[in-house]
PDB file of N, CA and C in Angstrom:
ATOM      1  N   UNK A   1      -3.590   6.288   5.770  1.00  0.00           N
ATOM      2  CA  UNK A   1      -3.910   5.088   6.517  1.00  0.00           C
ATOM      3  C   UNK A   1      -3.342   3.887   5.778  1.00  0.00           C
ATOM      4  N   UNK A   2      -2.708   2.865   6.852  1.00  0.00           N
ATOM      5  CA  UNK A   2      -2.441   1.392   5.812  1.00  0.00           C
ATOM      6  C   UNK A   2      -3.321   0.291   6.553  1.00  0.00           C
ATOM      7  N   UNK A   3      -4.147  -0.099   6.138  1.00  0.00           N
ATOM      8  CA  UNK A   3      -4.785  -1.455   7.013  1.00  0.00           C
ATOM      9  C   UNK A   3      -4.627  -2.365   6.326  1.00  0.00           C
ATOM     10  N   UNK A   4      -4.858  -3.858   6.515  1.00  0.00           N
ATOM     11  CA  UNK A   4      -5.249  -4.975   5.999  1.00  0.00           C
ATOM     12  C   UNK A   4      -7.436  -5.120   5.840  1.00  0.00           C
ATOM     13  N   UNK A   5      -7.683  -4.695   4.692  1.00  0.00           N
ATOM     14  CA  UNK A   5      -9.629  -4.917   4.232  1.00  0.00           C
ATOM     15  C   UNK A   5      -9.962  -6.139   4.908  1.00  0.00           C
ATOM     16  N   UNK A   6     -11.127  -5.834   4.658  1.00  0.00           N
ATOM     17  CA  UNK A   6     -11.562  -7.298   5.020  1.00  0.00           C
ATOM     18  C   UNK A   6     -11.643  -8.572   4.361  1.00  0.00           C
ATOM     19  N   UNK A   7     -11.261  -7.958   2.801  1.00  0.00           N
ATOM     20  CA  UNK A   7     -11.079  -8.936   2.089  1.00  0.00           C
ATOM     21  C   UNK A   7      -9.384  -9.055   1.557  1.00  0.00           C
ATOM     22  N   UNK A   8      -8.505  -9.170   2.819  1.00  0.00           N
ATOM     23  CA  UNK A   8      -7.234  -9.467   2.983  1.00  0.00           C
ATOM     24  C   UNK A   8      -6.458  -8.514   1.877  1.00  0.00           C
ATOM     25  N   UNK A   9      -6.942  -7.551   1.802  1.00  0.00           N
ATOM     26  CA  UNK A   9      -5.958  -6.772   0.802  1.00  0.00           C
ATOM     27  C   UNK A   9      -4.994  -6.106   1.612  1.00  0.00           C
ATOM     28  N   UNK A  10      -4.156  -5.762   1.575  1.00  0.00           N
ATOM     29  CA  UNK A  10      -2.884  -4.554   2.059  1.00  0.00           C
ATOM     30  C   UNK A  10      -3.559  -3.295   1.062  1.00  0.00           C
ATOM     31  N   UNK A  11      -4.200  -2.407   1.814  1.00  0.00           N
ATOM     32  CA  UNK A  11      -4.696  -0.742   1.581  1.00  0.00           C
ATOM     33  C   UNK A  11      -3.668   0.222   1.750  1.00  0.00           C
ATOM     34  N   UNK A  12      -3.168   1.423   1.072  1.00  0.00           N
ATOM     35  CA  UNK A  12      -2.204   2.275   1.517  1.00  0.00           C
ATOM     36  C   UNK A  12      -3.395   3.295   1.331  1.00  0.00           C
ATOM     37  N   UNK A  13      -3.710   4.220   1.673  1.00  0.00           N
ATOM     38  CA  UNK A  13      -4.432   5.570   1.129  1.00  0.00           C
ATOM     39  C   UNK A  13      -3.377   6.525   1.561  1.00  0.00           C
ATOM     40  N   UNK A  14      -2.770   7.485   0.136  1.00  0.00           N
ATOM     41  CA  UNK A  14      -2.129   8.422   0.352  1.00  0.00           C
ATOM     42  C   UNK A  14      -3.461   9.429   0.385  1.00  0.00           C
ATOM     43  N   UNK A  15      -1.969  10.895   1.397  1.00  0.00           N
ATOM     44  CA  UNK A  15      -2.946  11.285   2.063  1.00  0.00           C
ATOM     45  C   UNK A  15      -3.423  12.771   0.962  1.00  0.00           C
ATOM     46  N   UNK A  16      -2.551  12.553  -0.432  1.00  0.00           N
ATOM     47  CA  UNK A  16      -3.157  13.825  -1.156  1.00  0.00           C
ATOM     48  C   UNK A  16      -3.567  13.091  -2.773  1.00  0.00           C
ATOM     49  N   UNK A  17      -2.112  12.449  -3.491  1.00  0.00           N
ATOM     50  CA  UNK A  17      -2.139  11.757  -4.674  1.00  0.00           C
ATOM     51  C   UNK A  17      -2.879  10.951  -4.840  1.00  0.00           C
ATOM     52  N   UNK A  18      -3.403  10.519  -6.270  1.00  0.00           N
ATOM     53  CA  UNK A  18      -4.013   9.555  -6.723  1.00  0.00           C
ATOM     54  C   UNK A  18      -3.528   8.743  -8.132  1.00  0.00           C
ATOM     55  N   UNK A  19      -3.321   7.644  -7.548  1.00  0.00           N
ATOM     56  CA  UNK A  19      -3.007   7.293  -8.982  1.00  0.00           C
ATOM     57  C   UNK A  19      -3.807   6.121  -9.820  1.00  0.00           C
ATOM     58  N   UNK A  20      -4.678   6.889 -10.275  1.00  0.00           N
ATOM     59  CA  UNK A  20      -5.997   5.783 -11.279  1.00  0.00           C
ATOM     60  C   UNK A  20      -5.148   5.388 -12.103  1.00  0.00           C
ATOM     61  N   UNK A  21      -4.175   5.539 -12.856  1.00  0.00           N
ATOM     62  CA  UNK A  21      -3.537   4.743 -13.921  1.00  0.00           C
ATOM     63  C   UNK A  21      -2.539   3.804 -13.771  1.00  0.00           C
ATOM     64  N   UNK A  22      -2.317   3.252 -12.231  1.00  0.00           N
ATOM     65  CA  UNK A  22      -1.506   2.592 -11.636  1.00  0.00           C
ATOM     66  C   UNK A  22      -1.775   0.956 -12.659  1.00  0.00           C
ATOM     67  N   UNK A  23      -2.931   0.825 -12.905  1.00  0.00           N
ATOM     68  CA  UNK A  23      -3.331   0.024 -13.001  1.00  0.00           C
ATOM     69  C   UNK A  23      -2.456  -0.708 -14.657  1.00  0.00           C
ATOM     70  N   UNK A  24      -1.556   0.393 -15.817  1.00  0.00           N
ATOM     71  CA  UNK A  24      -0.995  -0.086 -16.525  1.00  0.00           C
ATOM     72  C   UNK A  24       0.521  -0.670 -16.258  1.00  0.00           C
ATOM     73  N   UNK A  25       0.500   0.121 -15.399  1.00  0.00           N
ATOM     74  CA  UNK A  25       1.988  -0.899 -14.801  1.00  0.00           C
ATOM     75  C   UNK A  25       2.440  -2.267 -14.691  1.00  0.00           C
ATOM     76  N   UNK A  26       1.033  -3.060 -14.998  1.00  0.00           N
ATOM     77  CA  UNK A  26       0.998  -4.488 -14.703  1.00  0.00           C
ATOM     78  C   UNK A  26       2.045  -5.603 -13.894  1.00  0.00           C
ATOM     79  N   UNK A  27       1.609  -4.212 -12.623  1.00  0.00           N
ATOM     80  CA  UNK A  27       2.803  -5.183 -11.389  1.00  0.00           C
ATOM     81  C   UNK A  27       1.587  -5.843 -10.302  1.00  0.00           C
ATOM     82  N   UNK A  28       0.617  -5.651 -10.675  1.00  0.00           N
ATOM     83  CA  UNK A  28      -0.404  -6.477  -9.390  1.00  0.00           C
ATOM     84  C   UNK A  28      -0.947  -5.418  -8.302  1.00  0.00           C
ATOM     85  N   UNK A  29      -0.559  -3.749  -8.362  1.00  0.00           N
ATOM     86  CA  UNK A  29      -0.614  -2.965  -7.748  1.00  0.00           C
ATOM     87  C   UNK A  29      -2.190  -1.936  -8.048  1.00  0.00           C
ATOM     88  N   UNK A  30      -3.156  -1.981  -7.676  1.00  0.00           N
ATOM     89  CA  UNK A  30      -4.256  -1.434  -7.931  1.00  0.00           C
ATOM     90  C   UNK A  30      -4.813  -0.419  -7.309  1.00  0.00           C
ATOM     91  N   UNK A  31      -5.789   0.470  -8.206  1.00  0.00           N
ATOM     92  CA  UNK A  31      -6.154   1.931  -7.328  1.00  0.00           C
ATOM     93  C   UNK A  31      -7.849   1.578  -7.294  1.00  0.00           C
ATOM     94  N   UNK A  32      -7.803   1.923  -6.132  1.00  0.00           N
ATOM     95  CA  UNK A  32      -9.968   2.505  -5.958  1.00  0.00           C
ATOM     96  C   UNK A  32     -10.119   3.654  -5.965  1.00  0.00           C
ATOM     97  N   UNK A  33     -10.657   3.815  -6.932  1.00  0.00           N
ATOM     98  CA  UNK A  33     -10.996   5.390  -7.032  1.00  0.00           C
ATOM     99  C   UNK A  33     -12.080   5.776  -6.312  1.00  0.00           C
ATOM    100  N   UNK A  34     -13.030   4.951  -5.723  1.00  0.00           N
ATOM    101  CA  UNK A  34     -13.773   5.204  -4.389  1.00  0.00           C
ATOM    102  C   UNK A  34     -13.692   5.384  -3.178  1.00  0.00           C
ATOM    103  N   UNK A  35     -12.591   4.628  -3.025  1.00  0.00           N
ATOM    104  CA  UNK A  35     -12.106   4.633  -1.503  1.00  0.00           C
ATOM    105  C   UNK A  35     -10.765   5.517  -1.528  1.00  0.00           C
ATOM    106  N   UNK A  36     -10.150   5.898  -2.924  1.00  0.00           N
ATOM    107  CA  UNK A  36      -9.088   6.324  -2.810  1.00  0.00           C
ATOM    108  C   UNK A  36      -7.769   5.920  -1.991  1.00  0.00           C
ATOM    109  N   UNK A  37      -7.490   4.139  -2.661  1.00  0.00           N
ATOM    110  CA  UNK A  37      -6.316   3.833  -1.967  1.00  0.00           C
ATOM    111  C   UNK A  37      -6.046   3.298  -2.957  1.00  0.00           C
ATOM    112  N   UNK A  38      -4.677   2.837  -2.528  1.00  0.00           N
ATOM    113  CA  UNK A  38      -3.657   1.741  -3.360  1.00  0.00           C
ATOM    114  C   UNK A  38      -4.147  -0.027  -2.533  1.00  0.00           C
ATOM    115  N   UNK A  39      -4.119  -0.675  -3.554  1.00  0.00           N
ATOM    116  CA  UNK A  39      -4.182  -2.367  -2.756  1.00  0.00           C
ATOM    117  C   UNK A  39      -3.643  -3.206  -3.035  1.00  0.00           C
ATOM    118  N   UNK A  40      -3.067  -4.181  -2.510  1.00  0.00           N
ATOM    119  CA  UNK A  40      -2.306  -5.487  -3.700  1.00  0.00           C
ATOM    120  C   UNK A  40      -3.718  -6.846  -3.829  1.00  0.00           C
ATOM    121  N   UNK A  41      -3.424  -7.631  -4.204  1.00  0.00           N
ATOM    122  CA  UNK A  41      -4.400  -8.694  -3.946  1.00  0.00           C
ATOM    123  C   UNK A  41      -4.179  -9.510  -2.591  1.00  0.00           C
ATOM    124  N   UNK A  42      -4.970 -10.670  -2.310  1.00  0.00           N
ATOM    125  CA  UNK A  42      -4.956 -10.993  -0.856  1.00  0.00           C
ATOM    126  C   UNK A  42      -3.467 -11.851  -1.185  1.00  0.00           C
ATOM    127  N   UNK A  43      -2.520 -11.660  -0.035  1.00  0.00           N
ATOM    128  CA  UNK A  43      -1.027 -12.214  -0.506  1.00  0.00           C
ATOM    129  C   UNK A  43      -0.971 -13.686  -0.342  1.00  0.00           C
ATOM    130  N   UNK A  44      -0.752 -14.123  -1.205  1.00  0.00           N
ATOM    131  CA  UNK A  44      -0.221 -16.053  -1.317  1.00  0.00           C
ATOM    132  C   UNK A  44       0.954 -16.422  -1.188  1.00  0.00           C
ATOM    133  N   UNK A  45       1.992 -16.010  -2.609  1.00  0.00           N
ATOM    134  CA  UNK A  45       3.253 -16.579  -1.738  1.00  0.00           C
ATOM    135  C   UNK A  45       4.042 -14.923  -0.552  1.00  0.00           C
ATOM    136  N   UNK A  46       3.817 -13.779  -1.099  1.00  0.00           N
ATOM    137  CA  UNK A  46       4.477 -13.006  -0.644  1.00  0.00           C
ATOM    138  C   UNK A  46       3.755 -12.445   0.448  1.00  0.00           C
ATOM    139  N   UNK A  47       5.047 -12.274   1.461  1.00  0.00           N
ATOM    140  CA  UNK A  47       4.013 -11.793   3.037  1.00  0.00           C
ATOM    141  C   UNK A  47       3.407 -10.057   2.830  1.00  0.00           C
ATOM    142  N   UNK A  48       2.729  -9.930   3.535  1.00  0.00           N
ATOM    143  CA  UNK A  48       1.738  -8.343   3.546  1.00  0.00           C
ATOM    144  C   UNK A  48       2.881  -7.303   3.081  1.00  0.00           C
ATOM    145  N   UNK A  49       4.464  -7.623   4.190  1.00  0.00           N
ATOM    146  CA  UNK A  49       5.690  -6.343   3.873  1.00  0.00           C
ATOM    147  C   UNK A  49       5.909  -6.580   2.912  1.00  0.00           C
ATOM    148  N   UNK A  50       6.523  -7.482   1.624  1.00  0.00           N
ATOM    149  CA  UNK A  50       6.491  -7.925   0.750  1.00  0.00           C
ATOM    150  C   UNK A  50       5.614  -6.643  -0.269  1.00  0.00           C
ATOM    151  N   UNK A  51       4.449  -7.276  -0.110  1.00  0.00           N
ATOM    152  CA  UNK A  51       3.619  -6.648  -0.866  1.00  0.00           C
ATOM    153  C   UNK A  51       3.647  -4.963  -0.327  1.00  0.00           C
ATOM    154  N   UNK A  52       4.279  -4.515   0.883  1.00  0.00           N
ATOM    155  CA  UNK A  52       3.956  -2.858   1.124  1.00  0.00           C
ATOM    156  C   UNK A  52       4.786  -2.209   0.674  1.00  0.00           C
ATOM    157  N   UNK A  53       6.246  -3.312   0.213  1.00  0.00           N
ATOM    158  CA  UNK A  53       7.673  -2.563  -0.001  1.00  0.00           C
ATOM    159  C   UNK A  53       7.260  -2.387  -1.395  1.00  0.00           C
ATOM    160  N   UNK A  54       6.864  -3.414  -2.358  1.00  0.00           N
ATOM    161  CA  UNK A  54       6.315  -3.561  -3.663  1.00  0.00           C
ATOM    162  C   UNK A  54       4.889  -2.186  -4.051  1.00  0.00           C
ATOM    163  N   UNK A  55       4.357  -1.961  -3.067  1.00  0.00           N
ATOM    164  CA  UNK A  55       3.786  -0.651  -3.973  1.00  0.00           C
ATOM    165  C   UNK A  55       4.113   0.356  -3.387  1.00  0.00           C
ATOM    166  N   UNK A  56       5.134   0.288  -2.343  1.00  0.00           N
ATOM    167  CA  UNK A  56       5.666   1.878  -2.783  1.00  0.00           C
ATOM    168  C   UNK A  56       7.067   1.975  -3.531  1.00  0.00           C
ATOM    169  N   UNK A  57       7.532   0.399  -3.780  1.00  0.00           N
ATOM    170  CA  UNK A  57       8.562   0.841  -4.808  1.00  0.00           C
ATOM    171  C   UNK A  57       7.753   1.337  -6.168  1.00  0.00           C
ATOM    172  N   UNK A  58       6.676   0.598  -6.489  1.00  0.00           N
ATOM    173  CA  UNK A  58       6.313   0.923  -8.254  1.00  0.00           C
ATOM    174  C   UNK A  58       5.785   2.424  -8.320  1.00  0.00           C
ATOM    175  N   UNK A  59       5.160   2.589  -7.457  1.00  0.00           N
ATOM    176  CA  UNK A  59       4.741   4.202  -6.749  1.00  0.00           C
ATOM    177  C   UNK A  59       6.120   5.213  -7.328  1.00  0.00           C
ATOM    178  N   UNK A  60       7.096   5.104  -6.253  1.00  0.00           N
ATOM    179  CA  UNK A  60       8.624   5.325  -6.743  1.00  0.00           C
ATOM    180  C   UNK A  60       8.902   5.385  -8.262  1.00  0.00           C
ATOM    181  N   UNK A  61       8.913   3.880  -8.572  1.00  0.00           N
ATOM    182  CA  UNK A  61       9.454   3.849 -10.502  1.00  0.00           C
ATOM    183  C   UNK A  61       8.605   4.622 -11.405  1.00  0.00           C
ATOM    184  N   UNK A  62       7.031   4.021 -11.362  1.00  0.00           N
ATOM    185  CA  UNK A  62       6.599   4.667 -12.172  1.00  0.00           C
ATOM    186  C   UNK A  62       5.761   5.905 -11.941  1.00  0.00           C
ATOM    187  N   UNK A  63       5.498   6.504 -11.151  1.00  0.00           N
ATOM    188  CA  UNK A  63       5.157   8.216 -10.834  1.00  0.00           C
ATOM    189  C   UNK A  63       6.080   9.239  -9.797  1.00  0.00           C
ATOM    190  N   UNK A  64       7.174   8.466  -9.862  1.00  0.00           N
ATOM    191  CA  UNK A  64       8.289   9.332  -9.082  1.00  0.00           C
ATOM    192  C   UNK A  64       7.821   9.925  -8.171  1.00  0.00           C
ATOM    193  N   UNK A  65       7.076   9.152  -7.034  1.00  0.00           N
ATOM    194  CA  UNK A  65       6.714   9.671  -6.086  1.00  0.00           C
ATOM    195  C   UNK A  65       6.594   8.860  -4.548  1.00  0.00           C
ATOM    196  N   UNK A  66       6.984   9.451  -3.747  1.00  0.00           N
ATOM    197  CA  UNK A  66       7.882   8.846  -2.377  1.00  0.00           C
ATOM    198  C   UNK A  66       6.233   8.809  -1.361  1.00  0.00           C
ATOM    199  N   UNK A  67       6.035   7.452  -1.077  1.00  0.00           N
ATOM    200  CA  UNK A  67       5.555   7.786  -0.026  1.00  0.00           C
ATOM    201  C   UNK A  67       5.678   7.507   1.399  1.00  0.00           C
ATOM    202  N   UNK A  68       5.404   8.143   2.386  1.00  0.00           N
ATOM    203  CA  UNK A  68       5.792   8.935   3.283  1.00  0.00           C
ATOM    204  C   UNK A  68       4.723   8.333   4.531  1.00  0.00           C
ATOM    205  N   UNK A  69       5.544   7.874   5.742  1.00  0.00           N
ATOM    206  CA  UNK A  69       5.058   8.195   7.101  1.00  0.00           C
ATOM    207  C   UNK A  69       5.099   9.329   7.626  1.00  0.00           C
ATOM    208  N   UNK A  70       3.974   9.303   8.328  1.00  0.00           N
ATOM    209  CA  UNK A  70       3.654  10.789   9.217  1.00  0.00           C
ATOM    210  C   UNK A  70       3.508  10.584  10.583  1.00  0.00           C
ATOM    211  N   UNK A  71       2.909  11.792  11.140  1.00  0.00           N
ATOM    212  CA  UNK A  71       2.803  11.505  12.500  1.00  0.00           C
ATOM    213  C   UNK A  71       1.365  11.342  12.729  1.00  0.00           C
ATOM    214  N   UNK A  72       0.475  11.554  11.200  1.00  0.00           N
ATOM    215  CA  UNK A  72      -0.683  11.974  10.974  1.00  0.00           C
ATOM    216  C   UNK A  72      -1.429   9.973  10.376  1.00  0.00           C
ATOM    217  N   UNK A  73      -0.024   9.444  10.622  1.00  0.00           N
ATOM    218  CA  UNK A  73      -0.516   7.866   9.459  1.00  0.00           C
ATOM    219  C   UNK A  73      -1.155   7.333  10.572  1.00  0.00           C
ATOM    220  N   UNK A  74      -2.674   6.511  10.056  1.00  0.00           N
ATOM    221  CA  UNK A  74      -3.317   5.567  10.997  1.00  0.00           C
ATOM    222  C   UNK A  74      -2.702   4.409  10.235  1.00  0.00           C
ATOM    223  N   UNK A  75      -2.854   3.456  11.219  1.00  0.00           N
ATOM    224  CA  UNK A  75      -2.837   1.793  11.062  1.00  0.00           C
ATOM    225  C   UNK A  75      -4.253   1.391  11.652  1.00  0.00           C
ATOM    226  N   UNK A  76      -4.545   0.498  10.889  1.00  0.00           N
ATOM    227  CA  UNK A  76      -5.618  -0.451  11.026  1.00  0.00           C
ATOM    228  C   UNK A  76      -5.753  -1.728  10.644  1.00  0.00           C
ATOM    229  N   UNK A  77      -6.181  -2.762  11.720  1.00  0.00           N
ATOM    230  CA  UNK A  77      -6.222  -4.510  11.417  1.00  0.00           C
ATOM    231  C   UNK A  77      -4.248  -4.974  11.323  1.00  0.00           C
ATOM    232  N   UNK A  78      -3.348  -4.089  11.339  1.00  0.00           N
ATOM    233  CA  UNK A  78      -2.349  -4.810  10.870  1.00  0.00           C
ATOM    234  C   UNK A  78      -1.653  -5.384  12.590  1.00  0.00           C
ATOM    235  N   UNK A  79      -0.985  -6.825  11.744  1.00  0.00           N
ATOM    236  CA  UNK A  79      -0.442  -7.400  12.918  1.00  0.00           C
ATOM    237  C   UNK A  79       1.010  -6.909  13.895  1.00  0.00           C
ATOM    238  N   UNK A  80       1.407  -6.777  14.632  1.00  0.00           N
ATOM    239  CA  UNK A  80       2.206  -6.147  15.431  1.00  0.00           C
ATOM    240  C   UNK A  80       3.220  -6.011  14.998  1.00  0.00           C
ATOM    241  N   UNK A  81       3.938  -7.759  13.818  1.00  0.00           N
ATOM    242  CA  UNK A  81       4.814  -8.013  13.296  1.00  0.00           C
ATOM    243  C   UNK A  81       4.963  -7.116  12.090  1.00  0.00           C
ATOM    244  N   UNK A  82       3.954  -6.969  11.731  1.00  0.00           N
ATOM    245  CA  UNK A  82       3.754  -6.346  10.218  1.00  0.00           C
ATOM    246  C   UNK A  82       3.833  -4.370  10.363  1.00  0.00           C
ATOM    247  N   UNK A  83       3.364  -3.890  11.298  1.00  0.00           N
ATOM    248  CA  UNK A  83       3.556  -2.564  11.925  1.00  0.00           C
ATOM    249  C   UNK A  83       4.723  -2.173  12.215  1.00  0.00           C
ATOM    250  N   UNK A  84       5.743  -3.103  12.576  1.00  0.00           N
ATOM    251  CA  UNK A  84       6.943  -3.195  13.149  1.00  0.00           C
ATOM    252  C   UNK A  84       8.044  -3.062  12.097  1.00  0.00           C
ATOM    253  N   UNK A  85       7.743  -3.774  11.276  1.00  0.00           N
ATOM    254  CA  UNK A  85       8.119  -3.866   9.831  1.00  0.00           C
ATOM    255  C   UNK A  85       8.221  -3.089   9.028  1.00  0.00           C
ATOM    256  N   UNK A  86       6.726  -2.299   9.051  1.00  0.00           N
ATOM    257  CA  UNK A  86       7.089  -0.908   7.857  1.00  0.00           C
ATOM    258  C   UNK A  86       7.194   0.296   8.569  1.00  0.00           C
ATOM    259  N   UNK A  87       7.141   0.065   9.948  1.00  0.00           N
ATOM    260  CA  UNK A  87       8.030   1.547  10.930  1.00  0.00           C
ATOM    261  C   UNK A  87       9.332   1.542  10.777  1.00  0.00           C
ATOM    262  N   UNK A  88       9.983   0.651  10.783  1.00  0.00           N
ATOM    263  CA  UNK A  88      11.364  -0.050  11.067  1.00  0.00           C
ATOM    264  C   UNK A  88      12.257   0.365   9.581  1.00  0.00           C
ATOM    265  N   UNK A  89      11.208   0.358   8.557  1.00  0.00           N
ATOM    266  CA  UNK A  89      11.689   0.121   6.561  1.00  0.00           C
ATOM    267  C   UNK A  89      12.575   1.640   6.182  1.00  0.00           C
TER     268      UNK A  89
END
């Protein structure tokens, strides 16, 4: 699933990996180990795609690992523009 929280975060939840140690990378990219997702903070200067291309590139660099649309991915809260965007990426 990728939604926008309610507290304006960009959420990715992959649908097997976890990465709790995301957090030394010190790119702004964070894990919940409760909810089991990836989040950025609520975005200021950079727009939501911005921030979606940014954690699955560091995803990429630092755990060499690709993540992936399905036919199985929900969206939730995101704007039409922004859906359009990371179907399109």
């Amino acid at each position: 699933m990728i939604e926008i929280d309610d507290l304006g975060r960009l959420c990715i939840c992959p649908e097997k990996e976890e990465f709790t140690l995301i957090f030394r990378t010190a790119t702004e990219v964070h894990w919940d180990g409760k909810g089991r997702f990836l989040y950025s903070p609520k975005p200021q200067e950079w727009s939501y795609f911005e921030w979606y291309k940014h954690i699955t590139s560091v995803v990429m660099e630092e755990f060499n690992c690709e993540l992936l649309l399905n036919s199985n991915t929900r969206f939730d809260n995101l704007p039409e523009n922004l859906l359009n965007q990371i179907l399109l990426k």
